[in-house]
C-alpha atoms as a PDB file:
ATOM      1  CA  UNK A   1      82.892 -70.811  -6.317  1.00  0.00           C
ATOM      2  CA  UNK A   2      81.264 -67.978  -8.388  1.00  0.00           C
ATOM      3  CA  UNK A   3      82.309 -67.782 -12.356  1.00  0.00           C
ATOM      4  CA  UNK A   4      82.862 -64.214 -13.718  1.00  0.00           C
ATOM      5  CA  UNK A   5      80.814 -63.046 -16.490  1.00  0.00           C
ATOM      6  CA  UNK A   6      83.143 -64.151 -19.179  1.00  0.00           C
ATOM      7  CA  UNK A   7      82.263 -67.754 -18.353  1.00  0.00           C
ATOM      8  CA  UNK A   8      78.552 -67.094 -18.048  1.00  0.00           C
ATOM      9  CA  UNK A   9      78.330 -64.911 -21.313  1.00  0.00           C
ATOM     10  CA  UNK A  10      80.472 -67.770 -23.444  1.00  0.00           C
ATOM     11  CA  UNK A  11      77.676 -70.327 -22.329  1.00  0.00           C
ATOM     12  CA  UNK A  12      75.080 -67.729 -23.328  1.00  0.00           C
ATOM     13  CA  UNK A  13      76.985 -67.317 -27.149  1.00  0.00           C
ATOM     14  CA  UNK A  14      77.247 -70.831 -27.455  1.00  0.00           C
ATOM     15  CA  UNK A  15      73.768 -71.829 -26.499  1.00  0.00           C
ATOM     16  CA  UNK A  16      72.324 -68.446 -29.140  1.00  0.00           C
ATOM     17  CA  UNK A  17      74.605 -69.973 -31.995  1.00  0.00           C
ATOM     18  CA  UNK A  18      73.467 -74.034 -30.946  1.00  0.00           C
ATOM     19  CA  UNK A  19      69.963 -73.007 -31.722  1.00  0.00           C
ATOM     20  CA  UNK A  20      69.481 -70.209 -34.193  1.00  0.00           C
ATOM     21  CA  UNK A  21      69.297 -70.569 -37.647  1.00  0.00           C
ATOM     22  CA  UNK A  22      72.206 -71.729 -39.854  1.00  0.00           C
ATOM     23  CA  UNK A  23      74.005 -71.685 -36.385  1.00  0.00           C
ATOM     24  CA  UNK A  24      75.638 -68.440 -37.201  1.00  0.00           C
ATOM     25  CA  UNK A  25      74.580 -65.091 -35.277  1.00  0.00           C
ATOM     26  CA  UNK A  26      75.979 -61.281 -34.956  1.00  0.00           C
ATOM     27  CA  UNK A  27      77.499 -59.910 -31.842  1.00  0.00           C
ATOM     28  CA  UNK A  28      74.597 -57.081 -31.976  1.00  0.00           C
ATOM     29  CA  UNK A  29      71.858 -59.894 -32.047  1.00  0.00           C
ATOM     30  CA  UNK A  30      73.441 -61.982 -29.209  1.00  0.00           C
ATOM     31  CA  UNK A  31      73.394 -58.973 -27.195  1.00  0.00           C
ATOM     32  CA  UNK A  32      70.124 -58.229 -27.595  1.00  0.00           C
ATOM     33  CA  UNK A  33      68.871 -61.320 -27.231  1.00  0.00           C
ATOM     34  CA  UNK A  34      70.217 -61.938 -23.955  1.00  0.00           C
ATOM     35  CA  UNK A  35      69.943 -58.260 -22.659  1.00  0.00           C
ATOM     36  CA  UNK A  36      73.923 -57.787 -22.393  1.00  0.00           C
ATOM     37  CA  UNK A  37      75.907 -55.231 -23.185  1.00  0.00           C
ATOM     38  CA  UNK A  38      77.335 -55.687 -26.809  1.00  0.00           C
ATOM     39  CA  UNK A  39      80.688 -54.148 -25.836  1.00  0.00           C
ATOM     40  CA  UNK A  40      81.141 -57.099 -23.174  1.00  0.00           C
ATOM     41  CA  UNK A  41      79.987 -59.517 -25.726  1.00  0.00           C
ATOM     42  CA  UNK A  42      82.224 -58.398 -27.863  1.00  0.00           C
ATOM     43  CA  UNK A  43      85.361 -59.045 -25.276  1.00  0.00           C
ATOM     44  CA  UNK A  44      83.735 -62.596 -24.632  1.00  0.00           C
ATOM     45  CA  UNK A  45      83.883 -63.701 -28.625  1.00  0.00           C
ATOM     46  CA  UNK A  46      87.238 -62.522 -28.707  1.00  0.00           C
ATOM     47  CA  UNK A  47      88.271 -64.724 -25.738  1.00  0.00           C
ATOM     48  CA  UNK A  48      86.210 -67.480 -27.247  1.00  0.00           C
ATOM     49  CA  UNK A  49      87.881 -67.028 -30.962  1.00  0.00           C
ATOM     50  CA  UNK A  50      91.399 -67.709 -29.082  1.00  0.00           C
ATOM     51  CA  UNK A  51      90.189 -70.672 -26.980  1.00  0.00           C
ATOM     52  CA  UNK A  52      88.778 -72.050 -30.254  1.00  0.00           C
ATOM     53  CA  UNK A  53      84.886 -72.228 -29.232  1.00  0.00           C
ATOM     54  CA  UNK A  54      83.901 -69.819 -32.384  1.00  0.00           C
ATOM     55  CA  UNK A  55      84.833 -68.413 -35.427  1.00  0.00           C
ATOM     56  CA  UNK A  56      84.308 -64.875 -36.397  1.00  0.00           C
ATOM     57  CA  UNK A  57      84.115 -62.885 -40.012  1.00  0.00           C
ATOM     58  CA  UNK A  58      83.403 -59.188 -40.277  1.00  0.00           C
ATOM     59  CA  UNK A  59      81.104 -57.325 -43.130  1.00  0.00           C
ATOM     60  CA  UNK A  60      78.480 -58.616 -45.171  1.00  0.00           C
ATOM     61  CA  UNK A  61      77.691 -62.287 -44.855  1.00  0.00           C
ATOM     62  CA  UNK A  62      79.985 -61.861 -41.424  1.00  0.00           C
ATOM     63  CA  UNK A  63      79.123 -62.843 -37.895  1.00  0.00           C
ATOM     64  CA  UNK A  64      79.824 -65.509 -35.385  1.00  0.00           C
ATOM     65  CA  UNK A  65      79.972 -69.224 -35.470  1.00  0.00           C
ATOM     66  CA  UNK A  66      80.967 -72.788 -34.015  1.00  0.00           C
ATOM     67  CA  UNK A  67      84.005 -74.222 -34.845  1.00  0.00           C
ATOM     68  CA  UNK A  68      83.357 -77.640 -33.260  1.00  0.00           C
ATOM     69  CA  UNK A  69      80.144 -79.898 -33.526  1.00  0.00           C
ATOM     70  CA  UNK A  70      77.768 -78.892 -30.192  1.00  0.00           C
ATOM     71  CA  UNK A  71      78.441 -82.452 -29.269  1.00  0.00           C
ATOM     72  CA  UNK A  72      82.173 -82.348 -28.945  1.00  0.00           C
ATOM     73  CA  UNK A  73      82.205 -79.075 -26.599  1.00  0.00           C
ATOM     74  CA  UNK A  74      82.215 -79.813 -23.039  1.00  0.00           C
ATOM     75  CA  UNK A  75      80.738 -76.926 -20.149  1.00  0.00           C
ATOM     76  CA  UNK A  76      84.234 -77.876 -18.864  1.00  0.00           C
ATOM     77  CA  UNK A  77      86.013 -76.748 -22.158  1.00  0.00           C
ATOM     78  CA  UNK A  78      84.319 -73.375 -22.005  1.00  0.00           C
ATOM     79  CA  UNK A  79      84.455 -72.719 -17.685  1.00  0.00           C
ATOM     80  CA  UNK A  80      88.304 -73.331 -18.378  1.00  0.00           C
ATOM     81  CA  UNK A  81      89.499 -71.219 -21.193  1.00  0.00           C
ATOM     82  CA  UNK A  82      87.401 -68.209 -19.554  1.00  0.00           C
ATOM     83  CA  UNK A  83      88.528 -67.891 -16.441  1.00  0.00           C
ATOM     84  CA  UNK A  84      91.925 -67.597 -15.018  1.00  0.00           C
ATOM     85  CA  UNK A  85      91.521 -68.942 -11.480  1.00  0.00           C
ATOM     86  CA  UNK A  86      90.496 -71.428  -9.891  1.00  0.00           C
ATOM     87  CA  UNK A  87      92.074 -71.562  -6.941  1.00  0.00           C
ATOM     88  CA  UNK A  88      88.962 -71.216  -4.454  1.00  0.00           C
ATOM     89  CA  UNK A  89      91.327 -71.515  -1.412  1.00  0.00           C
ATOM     90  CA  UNK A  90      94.619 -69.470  -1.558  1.00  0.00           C
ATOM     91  CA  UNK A  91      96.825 -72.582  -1.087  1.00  0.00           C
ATOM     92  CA  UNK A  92      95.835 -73.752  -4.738  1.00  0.00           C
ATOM     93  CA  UNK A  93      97.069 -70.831  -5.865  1.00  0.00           C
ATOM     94  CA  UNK A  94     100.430 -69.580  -7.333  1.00  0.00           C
ATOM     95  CA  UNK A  95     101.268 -67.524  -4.292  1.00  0.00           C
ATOM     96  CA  UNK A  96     101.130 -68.716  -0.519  1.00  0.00           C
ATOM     97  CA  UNK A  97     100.900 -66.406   2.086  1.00  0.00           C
ATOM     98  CA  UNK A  98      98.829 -68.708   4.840  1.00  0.00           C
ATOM     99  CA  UNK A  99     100.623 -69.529   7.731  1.00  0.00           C
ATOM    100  CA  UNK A 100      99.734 -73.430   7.513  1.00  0.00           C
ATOM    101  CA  UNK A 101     100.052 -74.116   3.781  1.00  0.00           C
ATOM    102  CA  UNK A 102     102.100 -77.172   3.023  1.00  0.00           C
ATOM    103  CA  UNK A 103     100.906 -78.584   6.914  1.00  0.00           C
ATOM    104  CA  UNK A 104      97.366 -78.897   6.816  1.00  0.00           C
ATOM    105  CA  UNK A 105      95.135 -81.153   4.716  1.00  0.00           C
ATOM    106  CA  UNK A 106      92.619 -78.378   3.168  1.00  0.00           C
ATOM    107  CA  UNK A 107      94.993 -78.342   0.314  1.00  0.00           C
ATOM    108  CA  UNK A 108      94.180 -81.541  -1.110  1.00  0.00           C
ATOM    109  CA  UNK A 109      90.215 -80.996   0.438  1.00  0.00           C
ATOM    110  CA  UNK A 110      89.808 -78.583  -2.172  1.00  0.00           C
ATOM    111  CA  UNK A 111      91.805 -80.379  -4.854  1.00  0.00           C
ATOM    112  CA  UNK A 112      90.151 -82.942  -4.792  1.00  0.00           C
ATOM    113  CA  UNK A 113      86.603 -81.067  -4.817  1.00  0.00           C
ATOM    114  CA  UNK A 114      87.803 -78.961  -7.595  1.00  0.00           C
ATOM    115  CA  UNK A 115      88.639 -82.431 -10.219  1.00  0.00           C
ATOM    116  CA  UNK A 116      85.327 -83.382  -8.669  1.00  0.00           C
ATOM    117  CA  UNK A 117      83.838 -79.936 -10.103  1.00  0.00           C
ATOM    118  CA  UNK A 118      85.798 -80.112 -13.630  1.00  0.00           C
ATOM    119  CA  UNK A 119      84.680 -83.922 -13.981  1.00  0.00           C
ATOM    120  CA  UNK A 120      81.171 -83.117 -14.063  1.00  0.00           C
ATOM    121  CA  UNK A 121      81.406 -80.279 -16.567  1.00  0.00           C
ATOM    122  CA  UNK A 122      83.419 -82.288 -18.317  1.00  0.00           C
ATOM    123  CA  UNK A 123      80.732 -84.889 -18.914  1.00  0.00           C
ATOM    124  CA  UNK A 124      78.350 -82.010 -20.216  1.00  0.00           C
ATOM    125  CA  UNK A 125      78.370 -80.798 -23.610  1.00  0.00           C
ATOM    126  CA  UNK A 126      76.802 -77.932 -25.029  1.00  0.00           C
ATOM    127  CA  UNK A 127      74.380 -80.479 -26.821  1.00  0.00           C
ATOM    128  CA  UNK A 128      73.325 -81.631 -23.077  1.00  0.00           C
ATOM    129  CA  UNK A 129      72.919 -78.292 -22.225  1.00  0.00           C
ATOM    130  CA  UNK A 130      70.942 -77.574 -25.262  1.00  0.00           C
ATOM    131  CA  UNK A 131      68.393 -79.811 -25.626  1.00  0.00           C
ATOM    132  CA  UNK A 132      65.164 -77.671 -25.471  1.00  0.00           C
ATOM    133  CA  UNK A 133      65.746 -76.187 -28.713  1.00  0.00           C
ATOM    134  CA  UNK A 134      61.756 -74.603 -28.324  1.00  0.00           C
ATOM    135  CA  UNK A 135      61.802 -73.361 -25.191  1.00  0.00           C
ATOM    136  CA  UNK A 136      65.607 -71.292 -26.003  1.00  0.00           C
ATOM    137  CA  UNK A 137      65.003 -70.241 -29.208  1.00  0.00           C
ATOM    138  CA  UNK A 138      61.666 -68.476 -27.650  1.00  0.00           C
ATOM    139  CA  UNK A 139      63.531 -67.250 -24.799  1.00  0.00           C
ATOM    140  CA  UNK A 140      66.076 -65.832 -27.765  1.00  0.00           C
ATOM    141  CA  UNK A 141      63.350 -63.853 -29.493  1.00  0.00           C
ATOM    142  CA  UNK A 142      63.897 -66.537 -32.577  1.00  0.00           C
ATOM    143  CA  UNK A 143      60.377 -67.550 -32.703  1.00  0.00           C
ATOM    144  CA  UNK A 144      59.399 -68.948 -36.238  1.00  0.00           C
ATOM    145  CA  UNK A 145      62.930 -69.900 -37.248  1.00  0.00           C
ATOM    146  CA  UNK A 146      63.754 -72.770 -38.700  1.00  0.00           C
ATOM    147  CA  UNK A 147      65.306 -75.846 -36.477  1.00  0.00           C
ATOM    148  CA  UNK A 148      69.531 -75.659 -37.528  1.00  0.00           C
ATOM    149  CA  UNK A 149      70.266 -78.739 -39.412  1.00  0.00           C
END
């Protein structure tokens, strides 16, 4: 199962606003920081501002921020309110068009291996994920930044 960007780039927002300063960051800096392009990023946050990941605020003083402790956000939390599918075989999904659906046991195969999937992001917050506040906040270009409280 491959995630579409939206998952991957809500990870990336939420691992920029875990480690920077103050734990509050513009679109324009996220963007650059992870070499994305702004106008995606911008879709993303809006997603994420409806799933309640992050806040946003526009002019001076304005930006992007958590709205929940790092701890309390699970990978799970964030894979599931940006995406829309997750039905890797066709039987999982809403509409059935295979011949066999209903009389063969893949169904519940890939049930089953998809709770399997959720369960482990599930146990993974963004803290977890987190955890080498160094080594990000160089790969961010926030070198010499103080540690967020």
């Amino acid at each position: 199962m491959k995630h579409t960007q939206h998952a991957d780039f809500a990870l990336r927002v939420l691992l920029y606003l875990r480690v920077v300063p103050g734990r509050h960051g513009s679109i324009p800096d996220m963007a650059e920081a992870h070499r994305v392009s702004r106008n995606h990023l911008e879709k993303v946050v809006r997603r994420m501002v409806t799933a309640g990941l992050v806040e946003t605020s526009r002019g001076r003083g304005g930006g992007v921020w958590l709205t929940r402790d790092p701890s309390t956000i699970t990978v799970g939390d964030v894979v599931r309110a940006m995406e829309d599918d997750f039905a890797v075989v066709e039987c999982l999904g809403h509409a059935r068009y295979c011949q066999v659906a209903g009389v063969c046991g893949a169904r519940s195969v890939f049930a089953r291996a998809l709770d399997a999937y959720f369960e482990v992001l599930d146990l993974a917050t963004l803290e977890d994920i987190a955890d080498n506040d160094q080594g990000l906040r160089g790969a961010l270009g926030l070198h010499g930044r103080a540690v967020p409280p």
